[in-house]
N, C-alpha and C. Protein backbone atom coordinates (compact mmCIF):
# COMPACT_ATOMS: atom_id res chain seq x y z
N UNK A 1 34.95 9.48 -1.67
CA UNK A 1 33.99 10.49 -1.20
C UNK A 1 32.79 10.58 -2.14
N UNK A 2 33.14 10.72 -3.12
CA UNK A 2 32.36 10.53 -4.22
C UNK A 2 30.88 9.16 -4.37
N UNK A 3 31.73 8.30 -3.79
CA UNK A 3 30.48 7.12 -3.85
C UNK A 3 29.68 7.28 -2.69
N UNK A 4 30.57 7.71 -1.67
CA UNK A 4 30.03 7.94 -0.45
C UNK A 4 28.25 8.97 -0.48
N UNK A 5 28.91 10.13 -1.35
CA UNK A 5 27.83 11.33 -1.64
C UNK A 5 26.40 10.44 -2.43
N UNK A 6 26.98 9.08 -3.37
CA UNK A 6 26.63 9.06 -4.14
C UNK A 6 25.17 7.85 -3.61
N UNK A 7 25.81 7.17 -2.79
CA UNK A 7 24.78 6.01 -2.00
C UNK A 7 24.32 6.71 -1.01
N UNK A 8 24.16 7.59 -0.46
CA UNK A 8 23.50 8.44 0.32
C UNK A 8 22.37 9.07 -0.38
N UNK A 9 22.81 9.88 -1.30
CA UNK A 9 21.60 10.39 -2.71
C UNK A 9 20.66 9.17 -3.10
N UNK A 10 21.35 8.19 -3.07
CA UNK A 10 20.79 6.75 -3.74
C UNK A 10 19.15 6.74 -2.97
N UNK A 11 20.25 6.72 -1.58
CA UNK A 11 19.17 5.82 -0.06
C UNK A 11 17.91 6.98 0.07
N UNK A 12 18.39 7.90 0.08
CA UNK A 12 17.15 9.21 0.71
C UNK A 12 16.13 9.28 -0.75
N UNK A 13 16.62 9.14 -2.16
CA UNK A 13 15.82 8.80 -3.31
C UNK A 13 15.06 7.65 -2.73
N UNK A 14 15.68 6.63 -2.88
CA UNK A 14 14.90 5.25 -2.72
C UNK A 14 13.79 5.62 -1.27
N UNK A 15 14.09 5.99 -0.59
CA UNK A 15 12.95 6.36 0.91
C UNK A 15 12.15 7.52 0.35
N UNK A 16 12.13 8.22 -0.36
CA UNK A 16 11.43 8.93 -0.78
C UNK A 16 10.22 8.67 -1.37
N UNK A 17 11.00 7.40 -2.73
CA UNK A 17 9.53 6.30 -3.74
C UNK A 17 9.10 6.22 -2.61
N UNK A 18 9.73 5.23 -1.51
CA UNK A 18 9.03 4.12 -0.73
C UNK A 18 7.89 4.58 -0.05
N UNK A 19 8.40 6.37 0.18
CA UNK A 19 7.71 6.77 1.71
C UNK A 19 5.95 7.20 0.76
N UNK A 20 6.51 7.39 -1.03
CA UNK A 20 5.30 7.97 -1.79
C UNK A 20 4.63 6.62 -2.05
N UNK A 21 5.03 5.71 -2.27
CA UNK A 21 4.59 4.74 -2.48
C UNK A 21 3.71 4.02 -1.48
N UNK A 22 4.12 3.93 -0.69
CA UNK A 22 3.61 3.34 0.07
C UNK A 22 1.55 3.10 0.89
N UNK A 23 1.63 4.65 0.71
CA UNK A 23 -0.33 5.02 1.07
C UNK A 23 -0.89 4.12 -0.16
N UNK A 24 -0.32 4.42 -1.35
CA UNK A 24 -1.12 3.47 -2.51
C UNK A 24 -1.12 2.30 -2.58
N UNK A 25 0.14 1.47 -1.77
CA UNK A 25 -0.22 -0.02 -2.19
C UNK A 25 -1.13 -0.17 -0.95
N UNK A 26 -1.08 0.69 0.06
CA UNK A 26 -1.98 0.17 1.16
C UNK A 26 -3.65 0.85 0.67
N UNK A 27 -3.86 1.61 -0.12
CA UNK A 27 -5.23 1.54 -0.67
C UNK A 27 -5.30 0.67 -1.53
N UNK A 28 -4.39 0.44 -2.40
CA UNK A 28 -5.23 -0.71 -3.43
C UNK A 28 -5.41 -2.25 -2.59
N UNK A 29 -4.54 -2.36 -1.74
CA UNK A 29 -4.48 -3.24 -1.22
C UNK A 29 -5.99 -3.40 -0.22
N UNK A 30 -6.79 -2.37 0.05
CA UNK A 30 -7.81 -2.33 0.80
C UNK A 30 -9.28 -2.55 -0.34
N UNK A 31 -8.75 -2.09 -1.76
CA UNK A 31 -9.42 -2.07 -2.52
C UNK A 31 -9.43 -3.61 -2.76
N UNK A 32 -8.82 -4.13 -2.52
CA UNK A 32 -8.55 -5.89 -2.89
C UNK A 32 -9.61 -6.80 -2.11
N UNK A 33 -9.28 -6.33 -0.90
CA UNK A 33 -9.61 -7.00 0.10
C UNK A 33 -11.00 -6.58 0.13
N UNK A 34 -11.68 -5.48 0.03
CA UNK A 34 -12.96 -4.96 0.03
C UNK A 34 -13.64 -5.65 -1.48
N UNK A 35 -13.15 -6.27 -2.52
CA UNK A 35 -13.62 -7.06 -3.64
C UNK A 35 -13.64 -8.19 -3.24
N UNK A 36 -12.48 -8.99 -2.49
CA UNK A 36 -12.02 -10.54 -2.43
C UNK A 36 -13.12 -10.47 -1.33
N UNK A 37 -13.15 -10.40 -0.06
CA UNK A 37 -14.24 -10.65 1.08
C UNK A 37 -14.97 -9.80 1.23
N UNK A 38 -16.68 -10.64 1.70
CA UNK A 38 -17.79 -9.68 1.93
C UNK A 38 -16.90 -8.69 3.02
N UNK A 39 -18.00 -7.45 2.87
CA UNK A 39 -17.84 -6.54 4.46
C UNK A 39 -18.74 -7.18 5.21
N UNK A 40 -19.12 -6.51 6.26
CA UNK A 40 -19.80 -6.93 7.00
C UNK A 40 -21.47 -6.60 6.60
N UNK A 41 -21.47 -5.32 5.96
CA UNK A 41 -23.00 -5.42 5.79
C UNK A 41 -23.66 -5.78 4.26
N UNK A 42 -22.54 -6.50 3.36
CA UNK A 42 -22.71 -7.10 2.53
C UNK A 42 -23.21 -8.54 2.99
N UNK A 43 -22.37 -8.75 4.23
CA UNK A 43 -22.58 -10.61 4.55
C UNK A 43 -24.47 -10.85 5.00
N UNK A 44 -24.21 -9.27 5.57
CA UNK A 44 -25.46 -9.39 6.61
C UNK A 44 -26.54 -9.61 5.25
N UNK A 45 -26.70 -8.80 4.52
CA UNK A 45 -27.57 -9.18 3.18
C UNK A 45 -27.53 -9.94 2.57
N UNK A 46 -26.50 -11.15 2.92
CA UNK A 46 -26.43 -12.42 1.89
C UNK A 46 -27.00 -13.21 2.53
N UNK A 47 -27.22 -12.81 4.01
CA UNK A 47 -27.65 -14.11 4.68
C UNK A 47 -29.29 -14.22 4.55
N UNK A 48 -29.72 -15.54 4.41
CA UNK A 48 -31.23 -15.87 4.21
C UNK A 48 -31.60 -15.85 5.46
N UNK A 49 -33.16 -15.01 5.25
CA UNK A 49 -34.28 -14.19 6.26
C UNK A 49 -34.77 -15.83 6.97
């Protein structure tokens, strides 16, 4: 019973990081992608007149 209580506490902890975690890797992850490739109105200014 005891382990039972005990991997249950485990799982709803662990979904908890995940559920906090999660908005941040998807901003830094936007932060990545917004460094690694132009946007769009960066491209538009790179392109020669």
């Amino acid at each position: 019973m005891e382990r039972a209580l005990i991997a249950l506490l485990t799982g709803i902890v662990s979904a908890g990081v995940t559920a906090l975690a999660v908005p941040r890797l998807i901003r830094v992850a936007e932060r990545y992608d917004a460094l690694s490739y132009p946007t769009e109105e960066r491209w538009v200014h790179r392109r020669p007149v």
